[in-house]
PDB file of N, CA and C in Angstrom:
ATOM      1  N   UNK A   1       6.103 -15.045   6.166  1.00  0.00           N
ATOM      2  CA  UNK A   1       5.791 -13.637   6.161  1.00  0.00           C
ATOM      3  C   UNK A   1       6.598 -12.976   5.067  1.00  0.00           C
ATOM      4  N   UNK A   2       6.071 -12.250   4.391  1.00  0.00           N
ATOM      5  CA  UNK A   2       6.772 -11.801   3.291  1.00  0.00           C
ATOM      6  C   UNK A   2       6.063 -10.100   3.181  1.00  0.00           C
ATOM      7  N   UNK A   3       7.728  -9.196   2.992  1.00  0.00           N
ATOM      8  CA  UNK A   3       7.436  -8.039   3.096  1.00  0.00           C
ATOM      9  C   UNK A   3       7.267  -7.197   2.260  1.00  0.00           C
ATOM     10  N   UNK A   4       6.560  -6.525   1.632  1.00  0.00           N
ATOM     11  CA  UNK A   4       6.632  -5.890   0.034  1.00  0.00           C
ATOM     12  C   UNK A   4       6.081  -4.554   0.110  1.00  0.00           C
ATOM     13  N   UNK A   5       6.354  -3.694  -1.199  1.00  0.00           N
ATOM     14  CA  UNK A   5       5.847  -2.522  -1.324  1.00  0.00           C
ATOM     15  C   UNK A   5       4.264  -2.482  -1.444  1.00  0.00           C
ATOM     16  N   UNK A   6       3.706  -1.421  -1.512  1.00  0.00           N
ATOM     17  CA  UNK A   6       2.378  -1.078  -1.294  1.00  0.00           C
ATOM     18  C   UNK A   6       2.032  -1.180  -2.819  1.00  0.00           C
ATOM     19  N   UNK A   7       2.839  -0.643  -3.464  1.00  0.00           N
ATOM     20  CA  UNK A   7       2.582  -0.181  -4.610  1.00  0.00           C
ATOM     21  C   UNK A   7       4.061   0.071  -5.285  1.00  0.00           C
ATOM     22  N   UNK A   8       3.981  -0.016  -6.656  1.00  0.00           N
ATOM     23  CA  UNK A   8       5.520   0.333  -7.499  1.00  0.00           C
ATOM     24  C   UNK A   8       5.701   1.760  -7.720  1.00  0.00           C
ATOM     25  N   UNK A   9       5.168   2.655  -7.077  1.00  0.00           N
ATOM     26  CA  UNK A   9       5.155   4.119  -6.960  1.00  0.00           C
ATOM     27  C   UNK A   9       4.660   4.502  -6.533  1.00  0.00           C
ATOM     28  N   UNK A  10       4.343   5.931  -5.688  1.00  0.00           N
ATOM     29  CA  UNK A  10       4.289   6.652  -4.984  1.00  0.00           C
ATOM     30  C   UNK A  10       2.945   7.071  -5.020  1.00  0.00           C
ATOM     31  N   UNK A  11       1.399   6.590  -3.827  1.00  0.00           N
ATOM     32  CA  UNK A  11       0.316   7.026  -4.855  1.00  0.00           C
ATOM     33  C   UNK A  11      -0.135   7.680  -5.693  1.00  0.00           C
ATOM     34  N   UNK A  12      -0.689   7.708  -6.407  1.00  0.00           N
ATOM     35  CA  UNK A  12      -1.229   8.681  -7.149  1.00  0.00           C
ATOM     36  C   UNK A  12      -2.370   9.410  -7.071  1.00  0.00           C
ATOM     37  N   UNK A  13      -2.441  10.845  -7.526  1.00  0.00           N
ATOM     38  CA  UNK A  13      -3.281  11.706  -7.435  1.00  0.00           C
ATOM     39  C   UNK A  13      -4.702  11.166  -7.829  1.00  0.00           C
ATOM     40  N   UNK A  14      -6.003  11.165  -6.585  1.00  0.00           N
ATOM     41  CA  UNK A  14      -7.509  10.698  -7.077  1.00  0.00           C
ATOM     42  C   UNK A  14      -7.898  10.824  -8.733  1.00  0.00           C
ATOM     43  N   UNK A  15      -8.589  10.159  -9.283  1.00  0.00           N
ATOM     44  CA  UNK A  15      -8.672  10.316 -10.305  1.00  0.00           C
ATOM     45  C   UNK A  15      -7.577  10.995 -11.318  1.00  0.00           C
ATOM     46  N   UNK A  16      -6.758  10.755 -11.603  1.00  0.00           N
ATOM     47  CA  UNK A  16      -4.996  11.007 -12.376  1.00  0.00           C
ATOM     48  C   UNK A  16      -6.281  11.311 -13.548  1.00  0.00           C
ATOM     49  N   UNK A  17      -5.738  12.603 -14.019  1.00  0.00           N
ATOM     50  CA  UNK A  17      -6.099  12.661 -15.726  1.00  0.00           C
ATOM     51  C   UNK A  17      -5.273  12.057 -16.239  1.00  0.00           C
ATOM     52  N   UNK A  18      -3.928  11.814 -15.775  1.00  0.00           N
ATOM     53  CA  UNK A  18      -2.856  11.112 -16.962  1.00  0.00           C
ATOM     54  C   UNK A  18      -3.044   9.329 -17.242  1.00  0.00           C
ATOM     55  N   UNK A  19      -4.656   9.107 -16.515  1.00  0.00           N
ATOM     56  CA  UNK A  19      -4.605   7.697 -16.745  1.00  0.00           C
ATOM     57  C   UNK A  19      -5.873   7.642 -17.834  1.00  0.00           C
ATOM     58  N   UNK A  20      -6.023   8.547 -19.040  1.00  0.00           N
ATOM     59  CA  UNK A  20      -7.194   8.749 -19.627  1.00  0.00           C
ATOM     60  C   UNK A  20      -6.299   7.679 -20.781  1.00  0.00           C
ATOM     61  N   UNK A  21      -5.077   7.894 -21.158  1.00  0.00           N
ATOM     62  CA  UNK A  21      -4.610   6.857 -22.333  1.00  0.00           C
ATOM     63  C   UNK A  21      -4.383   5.723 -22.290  1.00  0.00           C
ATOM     64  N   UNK A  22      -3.925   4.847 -23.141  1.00  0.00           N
ATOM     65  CA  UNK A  22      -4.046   3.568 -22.761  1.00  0.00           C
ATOM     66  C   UNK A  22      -2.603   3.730 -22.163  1.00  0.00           C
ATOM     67  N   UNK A  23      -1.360   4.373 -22.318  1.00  0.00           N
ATOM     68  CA  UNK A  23      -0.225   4.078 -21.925  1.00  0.00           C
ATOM     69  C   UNK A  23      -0.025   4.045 -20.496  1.00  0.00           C
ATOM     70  N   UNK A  24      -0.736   5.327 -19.896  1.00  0.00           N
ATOM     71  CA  UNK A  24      -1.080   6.039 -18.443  1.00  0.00           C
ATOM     72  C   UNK A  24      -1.372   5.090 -18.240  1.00  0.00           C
ATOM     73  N   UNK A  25      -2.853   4.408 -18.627  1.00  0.00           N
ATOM     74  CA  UNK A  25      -3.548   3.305 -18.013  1.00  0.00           C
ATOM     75  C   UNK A  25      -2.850   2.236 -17.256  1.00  0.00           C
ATOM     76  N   UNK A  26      -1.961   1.818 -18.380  1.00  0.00           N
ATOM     77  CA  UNK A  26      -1.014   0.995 -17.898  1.00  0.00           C
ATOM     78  C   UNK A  26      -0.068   0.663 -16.988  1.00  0.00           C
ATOM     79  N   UNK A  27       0.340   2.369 -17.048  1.00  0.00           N
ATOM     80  CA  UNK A  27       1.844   2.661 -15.698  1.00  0.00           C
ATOM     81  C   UNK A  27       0.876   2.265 -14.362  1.00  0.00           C
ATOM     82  N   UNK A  28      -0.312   2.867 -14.482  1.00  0.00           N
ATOM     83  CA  UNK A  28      -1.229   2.628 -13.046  1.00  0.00           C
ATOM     84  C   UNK A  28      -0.961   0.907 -13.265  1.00  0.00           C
ATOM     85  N   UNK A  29      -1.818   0.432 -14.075  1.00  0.00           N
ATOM     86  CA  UNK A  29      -2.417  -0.668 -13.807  1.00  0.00           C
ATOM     87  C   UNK A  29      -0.842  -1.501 -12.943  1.00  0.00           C
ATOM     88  N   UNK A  30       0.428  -1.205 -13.796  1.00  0.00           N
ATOM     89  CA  UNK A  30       1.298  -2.089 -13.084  1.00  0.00           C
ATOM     90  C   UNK A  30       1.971  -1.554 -12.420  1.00  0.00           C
ATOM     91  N   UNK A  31       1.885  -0.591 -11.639  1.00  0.00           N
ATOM     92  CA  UNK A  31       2.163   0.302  -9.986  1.00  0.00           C
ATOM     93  C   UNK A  31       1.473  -0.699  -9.322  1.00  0.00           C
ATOM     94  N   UNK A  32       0.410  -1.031  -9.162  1.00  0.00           N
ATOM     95  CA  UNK A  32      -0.658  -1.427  -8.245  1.00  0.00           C
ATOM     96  C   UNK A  32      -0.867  -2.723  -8.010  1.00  0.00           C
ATOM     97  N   UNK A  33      -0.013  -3.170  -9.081  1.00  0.00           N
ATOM     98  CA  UNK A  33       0.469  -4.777  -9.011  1.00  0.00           C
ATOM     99  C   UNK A  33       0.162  -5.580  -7.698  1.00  0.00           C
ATOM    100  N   UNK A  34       1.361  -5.212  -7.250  1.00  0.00           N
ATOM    101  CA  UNK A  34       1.039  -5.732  -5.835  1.00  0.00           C
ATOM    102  C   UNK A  34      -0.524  -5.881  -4.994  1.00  0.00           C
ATOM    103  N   UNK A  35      -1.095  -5.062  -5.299  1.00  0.00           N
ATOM    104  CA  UNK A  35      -2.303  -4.634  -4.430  1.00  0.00           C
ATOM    105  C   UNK A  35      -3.235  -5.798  -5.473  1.00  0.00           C
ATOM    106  N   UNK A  36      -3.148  -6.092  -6.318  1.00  0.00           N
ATOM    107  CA  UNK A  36      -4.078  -6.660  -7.179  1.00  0.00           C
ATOM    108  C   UNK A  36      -3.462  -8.333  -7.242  1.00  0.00           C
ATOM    109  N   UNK A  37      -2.218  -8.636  -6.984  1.00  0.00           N
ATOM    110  CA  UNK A  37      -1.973  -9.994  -7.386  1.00  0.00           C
ATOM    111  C   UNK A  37      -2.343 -11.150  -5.964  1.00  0.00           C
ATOM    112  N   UNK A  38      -2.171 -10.248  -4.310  1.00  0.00           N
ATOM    113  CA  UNK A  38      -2.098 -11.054  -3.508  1.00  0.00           C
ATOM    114  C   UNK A  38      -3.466 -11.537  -3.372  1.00  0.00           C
ATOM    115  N   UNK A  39      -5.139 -10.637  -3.082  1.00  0.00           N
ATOM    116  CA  UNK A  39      -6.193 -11.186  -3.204  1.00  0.00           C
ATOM    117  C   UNK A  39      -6.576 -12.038  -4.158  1.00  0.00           C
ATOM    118  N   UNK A  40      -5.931 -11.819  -5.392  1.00  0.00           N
ATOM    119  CA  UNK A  40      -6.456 -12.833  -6.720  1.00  0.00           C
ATOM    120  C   UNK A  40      -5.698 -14.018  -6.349  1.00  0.00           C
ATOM    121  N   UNK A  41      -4.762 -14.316  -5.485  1.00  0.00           N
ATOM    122  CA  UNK A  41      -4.108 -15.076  -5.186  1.00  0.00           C
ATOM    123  C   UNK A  41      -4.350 -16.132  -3.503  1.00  0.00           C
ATOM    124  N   UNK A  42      -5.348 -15.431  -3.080  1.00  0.00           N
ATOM    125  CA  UNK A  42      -6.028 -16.014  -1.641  1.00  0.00           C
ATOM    126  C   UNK A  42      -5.363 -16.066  -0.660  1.00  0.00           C
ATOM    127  N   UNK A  43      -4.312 -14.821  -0.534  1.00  0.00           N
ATOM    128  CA  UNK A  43      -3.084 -14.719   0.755  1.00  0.00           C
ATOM    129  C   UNK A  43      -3.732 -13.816   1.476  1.00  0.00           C
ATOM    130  N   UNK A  44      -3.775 -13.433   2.856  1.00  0.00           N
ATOM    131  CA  UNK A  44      -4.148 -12.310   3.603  1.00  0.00           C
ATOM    132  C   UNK A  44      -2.566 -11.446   3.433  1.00  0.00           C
ATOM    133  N   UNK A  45      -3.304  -9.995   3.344  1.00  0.00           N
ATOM    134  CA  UNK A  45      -2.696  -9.130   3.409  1.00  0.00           C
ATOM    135  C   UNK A  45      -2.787  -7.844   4.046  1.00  0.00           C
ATOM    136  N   UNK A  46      -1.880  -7.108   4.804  1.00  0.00           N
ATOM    137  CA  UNK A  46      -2.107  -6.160   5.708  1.00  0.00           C
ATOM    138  C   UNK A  46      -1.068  -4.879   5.164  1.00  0.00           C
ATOM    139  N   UNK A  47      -1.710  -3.818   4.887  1.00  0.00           N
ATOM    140  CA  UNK A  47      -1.061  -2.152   4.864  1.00  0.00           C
ATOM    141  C   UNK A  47      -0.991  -1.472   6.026  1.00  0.00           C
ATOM    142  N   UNK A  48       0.362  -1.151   6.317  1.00  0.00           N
ATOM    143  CA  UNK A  48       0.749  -0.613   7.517  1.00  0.00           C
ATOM    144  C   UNK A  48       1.655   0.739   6.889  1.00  0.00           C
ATOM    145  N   UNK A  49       1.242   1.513   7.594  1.00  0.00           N
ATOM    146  CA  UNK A  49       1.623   3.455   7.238  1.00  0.00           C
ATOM    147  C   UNK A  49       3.323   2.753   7.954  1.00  0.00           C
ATOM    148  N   UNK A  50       4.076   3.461   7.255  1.00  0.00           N
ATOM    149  CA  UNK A  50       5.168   4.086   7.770  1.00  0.00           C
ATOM    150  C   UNK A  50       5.830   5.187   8.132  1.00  0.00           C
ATOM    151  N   UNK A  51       5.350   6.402   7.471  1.00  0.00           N
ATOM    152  CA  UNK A  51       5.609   7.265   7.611  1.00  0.00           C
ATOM    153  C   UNK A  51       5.095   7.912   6.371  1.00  0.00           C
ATOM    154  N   UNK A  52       5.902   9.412   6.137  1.00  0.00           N
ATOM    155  CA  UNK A  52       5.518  10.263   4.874  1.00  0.00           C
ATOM    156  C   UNK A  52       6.564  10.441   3.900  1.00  0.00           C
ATOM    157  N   UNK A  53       6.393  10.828   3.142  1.00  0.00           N
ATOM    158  CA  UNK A  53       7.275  11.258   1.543  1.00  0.00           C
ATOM    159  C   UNK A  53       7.102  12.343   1.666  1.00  0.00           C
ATOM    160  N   UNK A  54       7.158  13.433   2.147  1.00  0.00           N
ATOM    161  CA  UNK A  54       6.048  14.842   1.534  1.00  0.00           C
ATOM    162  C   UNK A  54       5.313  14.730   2.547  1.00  0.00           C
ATOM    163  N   UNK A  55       4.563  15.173   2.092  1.00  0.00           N
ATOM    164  CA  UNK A  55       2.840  14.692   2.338  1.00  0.00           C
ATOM    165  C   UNK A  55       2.137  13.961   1.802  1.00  0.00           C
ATOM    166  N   UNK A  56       2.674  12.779   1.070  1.00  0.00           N
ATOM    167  CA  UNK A  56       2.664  11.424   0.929  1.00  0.00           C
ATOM    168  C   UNK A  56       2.671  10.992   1.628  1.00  0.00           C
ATOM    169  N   UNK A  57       1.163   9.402   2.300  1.00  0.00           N
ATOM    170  CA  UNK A  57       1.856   8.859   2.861  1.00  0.00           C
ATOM    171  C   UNK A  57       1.882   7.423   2.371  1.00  0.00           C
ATOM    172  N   UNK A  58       3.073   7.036   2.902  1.00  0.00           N
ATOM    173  CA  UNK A  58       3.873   5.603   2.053  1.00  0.00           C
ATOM    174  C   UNK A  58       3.665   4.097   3.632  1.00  0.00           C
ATOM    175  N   UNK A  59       3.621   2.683   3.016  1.00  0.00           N
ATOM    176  CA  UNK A  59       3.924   2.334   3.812  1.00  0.00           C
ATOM    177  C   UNK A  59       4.080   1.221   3.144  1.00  0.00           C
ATOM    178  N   UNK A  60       4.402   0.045   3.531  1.00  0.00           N
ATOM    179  CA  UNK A  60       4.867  -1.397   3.596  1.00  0.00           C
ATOM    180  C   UNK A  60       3.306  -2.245   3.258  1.00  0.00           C
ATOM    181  N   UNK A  61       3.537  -3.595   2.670  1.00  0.00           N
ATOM    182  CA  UNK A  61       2.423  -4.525   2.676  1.00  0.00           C
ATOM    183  C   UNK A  61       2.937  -5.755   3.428  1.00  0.00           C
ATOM    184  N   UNK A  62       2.093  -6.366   3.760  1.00  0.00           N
ATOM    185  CA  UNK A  62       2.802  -7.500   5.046  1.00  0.00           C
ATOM    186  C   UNK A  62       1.869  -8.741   4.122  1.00  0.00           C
ATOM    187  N   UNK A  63       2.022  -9.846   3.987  1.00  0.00           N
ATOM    188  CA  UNK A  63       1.560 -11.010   3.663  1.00  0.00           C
ATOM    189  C   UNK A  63       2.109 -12.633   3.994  1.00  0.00           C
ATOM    190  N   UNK A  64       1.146 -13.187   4.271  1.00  0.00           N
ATOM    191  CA  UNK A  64       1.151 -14.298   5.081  1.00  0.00           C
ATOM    192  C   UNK A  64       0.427 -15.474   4.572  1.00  0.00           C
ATOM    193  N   UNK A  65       0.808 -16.729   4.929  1.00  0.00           N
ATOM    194  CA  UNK A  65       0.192 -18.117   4.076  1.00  0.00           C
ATOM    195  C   UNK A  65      -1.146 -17.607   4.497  1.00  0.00           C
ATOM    196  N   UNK A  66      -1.944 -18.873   3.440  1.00  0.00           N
ATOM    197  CA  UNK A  66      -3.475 -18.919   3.764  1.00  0.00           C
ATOM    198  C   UNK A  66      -3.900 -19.195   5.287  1.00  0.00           C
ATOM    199  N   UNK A  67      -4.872 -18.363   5.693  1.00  0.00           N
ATOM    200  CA  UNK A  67      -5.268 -18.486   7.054  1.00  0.00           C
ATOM    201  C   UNK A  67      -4.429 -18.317   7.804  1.00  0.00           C
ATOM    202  N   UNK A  68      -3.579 -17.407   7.599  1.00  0.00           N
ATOM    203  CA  UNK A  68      -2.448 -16.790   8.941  1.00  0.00           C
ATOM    204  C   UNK A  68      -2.479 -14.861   8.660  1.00  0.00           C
ATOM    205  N   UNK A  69      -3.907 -15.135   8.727  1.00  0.00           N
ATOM    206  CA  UNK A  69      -4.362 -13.302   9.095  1.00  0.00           C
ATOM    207  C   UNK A  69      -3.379 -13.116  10.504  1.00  0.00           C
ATOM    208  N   UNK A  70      -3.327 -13.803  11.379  1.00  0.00           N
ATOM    209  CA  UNK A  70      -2.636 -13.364  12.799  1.00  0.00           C
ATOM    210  C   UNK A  70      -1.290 -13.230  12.784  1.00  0.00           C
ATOM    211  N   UNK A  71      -0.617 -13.613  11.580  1.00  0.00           N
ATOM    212  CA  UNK A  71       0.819 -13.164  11.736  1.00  0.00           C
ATOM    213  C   UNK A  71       0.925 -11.837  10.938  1.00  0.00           C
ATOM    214  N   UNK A  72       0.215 -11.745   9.541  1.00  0.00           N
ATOM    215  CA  UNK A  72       0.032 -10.389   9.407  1.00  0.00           C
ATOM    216  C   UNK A  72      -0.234  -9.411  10.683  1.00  0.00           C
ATOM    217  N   UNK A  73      -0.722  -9.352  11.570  1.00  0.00           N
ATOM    218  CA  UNK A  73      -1.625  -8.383  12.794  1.00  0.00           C
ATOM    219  C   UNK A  73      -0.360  -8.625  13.716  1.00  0.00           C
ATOM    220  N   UNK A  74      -0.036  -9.398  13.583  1.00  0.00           N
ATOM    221  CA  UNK A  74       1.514  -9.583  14.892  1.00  0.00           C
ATOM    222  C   UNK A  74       2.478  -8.765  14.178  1.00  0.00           C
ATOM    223  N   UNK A  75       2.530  -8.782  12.680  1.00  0.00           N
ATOM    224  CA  UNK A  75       3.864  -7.993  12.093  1.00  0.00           C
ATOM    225  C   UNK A  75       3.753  -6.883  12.175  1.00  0.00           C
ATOM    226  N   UNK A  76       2.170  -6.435  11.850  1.00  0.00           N
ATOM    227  CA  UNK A  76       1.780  -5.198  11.512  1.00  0.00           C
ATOM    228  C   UNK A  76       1.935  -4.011  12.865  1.00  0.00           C
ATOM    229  N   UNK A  77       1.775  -5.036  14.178  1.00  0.00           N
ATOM    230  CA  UNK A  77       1.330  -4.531  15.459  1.00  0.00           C
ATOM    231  C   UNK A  77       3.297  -3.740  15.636  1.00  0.00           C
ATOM    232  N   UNK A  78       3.986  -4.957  15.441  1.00  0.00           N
ATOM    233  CA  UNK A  78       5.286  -4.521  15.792  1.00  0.00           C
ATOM    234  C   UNK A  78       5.899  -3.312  14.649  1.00  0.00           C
ATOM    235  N   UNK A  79       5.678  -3.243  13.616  1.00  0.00           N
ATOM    236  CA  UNK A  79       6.104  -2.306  12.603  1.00  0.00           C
ATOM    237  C   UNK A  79       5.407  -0.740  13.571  1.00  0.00           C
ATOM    238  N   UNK A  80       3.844  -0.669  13.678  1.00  0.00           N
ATOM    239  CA  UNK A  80       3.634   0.401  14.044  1.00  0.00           C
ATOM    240  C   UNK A  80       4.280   0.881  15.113  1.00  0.00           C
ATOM    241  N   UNK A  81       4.478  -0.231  16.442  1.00  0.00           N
ATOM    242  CA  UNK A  81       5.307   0.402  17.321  1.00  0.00           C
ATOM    243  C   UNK A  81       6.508   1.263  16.969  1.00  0.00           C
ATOM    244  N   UNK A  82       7.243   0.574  16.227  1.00  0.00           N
ATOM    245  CA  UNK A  82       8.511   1.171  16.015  1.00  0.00           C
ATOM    246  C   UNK A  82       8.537   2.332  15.360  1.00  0.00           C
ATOM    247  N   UNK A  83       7.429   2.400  14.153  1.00  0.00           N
ATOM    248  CA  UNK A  83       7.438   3.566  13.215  1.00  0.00           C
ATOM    249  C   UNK A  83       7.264   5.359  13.565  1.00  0.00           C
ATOM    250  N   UNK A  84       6.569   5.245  12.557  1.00  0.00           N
ATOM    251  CA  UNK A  84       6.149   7.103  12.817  1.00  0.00           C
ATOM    252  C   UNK A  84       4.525   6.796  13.108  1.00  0.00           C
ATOM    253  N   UNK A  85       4.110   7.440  13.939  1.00  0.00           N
ATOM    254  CA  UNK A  85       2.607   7.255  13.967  1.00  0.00           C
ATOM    255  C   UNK A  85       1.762   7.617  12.659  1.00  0.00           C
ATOM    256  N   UNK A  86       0.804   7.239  12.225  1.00  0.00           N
ATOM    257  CA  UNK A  86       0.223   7.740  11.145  1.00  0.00           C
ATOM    258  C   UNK A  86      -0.780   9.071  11.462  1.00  0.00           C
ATOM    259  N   UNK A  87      -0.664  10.024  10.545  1.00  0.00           N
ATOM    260  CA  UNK A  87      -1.622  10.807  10.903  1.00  0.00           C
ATOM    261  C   UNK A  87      -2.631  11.221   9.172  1.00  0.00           C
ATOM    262  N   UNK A  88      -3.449  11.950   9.820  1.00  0.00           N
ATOM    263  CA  UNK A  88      -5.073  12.432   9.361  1.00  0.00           C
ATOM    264  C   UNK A  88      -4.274  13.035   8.324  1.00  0.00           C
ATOM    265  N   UNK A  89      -4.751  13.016   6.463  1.00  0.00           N
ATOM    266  CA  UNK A  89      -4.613  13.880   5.896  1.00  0.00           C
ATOM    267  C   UNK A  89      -5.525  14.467   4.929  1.00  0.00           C
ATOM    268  N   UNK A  90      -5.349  16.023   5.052  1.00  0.00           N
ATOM    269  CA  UNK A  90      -6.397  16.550   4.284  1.00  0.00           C
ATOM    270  C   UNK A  90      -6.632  16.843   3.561  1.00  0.00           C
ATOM    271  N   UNK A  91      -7.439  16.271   2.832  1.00  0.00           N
ATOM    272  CA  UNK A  91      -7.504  16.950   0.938  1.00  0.00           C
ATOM    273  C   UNK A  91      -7.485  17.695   0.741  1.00  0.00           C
ATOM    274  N   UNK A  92      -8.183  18.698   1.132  1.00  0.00           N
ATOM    275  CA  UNK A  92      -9.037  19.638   0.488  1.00  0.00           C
ATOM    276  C   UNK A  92      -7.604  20.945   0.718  1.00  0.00           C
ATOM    277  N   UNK A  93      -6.465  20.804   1.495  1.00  0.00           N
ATOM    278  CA  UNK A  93      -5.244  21.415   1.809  1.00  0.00           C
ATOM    279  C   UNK A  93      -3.713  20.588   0.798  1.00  0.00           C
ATOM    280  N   UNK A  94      -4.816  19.974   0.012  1.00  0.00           N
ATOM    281  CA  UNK A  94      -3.363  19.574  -1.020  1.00  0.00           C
ATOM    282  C   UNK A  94      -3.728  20.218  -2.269  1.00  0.00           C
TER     283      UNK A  94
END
């Protein structure tokens, strides 16, 4: 089981105008790292909320050998207990 960030920063705003250059492009492309290397890689992986930043919300990535989706869902199950519950957020109020 191996525990990692969601992302290398803090999401980002839907459609970012600041990702129109190639430099922007880039800061995204390797924020998101994580999110892009474990499927290209054939590991199951699970996003579990932890709580908020703000009104950000941030959480943990959980990953597990091939074909052990169920220890992801066992980690994931115990993280939520402990955490902050996740709640509803609304766009159209950011």
């Amino acid at each position: 089981m191996l525990l990692m960030p969601v992302s290398g920063e803090l999401p980002f705003p839907d459609q970012p105008r600041s990702a129109s250059d190639d430099a922007s492009f880039a800061r995204v492309w390797h924020a998101q790292l994580p999110q892009i290397a474990i499927p290209f890689m054939g590991l199951p992986g699970l996003t579990v909320s932890t709580g908020l930043v703000g009104r950000i919300p941030v959480g943990v990535q959980l990953v597990s050998g091939r074909y052990r989706e169920d220890l992801c869902l066992l980690a994931g199950e115990a993280i939520e207990a402990g955490g902050t519950p996740s709640a509803a957020i609304d766009p159209a109020s950011n």
